[in-house]
Protein backbone atom coordinates (compact mmCIF):
# COMPACT_ATOMS: atom_id res chain seq x y z
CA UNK A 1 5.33 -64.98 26.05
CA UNK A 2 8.78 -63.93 26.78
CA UNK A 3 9.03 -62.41 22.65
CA UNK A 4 5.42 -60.68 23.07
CA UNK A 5 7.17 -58.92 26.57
CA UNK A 6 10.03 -58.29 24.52
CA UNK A 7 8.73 -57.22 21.35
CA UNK A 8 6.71 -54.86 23.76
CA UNK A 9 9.60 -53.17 25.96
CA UNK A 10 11.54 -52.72 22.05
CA UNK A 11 8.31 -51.15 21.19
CA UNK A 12 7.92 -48.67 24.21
CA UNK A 13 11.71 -48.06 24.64
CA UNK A 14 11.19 -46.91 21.00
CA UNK A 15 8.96 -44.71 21.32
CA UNK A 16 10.32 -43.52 24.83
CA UNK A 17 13.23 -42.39 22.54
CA UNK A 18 11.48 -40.93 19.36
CA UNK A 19 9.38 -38.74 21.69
CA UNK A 20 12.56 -37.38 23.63
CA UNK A 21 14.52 -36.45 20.06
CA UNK A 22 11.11 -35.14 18.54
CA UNK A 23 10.73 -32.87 21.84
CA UNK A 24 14.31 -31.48 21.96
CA UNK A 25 14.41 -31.00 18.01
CA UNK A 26 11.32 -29.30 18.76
CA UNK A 27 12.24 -27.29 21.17
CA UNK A 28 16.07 -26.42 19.32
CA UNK A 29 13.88 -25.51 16.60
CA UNK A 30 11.93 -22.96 18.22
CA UNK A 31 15.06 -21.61 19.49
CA UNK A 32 16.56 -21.11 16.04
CA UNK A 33 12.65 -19.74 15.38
CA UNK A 34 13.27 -17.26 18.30
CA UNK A 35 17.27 -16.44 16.78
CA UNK A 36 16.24 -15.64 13.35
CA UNK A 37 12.98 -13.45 14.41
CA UNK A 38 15.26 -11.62 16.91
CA UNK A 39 17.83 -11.02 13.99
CA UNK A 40 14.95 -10.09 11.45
CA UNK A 41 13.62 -7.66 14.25
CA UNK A 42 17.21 -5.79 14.75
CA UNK A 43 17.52 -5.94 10.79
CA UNK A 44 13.95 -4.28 10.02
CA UNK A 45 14.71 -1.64 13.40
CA UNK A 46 18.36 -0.67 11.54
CA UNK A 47 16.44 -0.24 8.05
CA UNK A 48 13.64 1.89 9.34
CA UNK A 49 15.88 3.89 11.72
CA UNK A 50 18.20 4.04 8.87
CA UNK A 51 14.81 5.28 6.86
CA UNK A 52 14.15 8.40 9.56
CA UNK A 53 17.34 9.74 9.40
CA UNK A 54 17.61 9.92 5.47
CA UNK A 55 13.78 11.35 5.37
CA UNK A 56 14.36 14.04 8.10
CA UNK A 57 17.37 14.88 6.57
CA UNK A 58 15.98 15.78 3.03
CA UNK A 59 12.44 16.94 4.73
CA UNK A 60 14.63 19.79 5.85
CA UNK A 61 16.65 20.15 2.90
CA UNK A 62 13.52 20.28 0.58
CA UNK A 63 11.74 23.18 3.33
CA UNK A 64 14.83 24.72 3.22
CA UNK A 65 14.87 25.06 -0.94
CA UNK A 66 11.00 26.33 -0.29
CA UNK A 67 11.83 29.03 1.78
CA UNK A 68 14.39 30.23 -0.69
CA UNK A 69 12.73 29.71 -3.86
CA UNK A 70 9.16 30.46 -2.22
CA UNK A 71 10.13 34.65 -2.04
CA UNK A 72 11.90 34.36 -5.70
CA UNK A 73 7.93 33.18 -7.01
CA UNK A 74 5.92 35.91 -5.17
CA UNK A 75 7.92 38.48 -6.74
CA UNK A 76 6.50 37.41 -10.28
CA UNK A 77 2.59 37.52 -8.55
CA UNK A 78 0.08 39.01 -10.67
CA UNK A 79 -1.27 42.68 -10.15
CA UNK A 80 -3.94 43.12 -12.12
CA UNK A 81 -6.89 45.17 -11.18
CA UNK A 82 -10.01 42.55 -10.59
CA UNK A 83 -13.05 43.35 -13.39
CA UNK A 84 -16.16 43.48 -11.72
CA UNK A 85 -18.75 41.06 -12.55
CA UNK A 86 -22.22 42.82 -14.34
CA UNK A 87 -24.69 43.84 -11.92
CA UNK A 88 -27.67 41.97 -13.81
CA UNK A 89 -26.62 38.83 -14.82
CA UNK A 90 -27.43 37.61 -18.47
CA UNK A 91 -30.65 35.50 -19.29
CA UNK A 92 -31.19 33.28 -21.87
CA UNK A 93 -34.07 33.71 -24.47
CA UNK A 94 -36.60 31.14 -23.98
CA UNK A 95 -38.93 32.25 -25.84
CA UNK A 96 -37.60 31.15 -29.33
CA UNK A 97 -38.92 28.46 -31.14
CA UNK A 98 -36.92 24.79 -30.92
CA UNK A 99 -35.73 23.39 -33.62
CA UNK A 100 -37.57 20.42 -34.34
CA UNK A 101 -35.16 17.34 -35.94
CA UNK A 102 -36.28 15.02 -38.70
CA UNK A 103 -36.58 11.37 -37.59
CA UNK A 104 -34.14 8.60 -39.43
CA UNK A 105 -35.73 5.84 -40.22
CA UNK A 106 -33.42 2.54 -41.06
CA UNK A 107 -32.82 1.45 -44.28
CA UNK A 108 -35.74 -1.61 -45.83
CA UNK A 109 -33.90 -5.06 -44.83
CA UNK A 110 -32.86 -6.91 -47.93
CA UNK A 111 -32.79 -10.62 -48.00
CA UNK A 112 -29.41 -11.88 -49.35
């Protein structure tokens, strides 16, 4: 009786234990969780901050180019006087004949 009540208390204090590590490595785990997703967070803020400055700054370099070049190209525009289209628009004859194809027939099968 005494080894059952024994073997018992080793059992429980056992588990007593496993549960307390398995709870704080739980719980120091979800702290590194919390360290590296707070890092990751800062890292992808930097990049994409780091992203807006180097797109605004050549958005306004590239607008800037347009507005130069943009006057240099309208000087080469086109001044031709527009043709004006026919009054009566032209019809097409219907009243020819078709031509009428020949049929192909395929070739006799030979037996080989």
């Amino acid at each position: 009786m005494k080894s059952e009540i024994k073997q018992i208390t080793i059992f429980s204090v056992t588990l007593f234990v496993t549960l307390i590590f398995s709870f704080s490595a739980h719980s120091q785990d979800d702290t590194t969780k919390n360290e590296y997703q707070k890092e990751f967070d800062d890292f992808l803020n930097n990049i994409q901050q780091e992203f807006k400055t180097f797109k605004s700054k050549n958005d306004s370099v590239f607008y800037q180019f347009l507005q130069e070049n943009w006057k240099e190209f309208e000087l080469f525009k086109d001044q031709r006087k527009a043709v004006p289209k026919p009054k009566i628009q032209p019809r097409v004859d219907t009243t020819r004949t078709r031509i009428k194809y020949q049929e192909i027939k395929p070739l006799d099968k030979r037996k080989t």
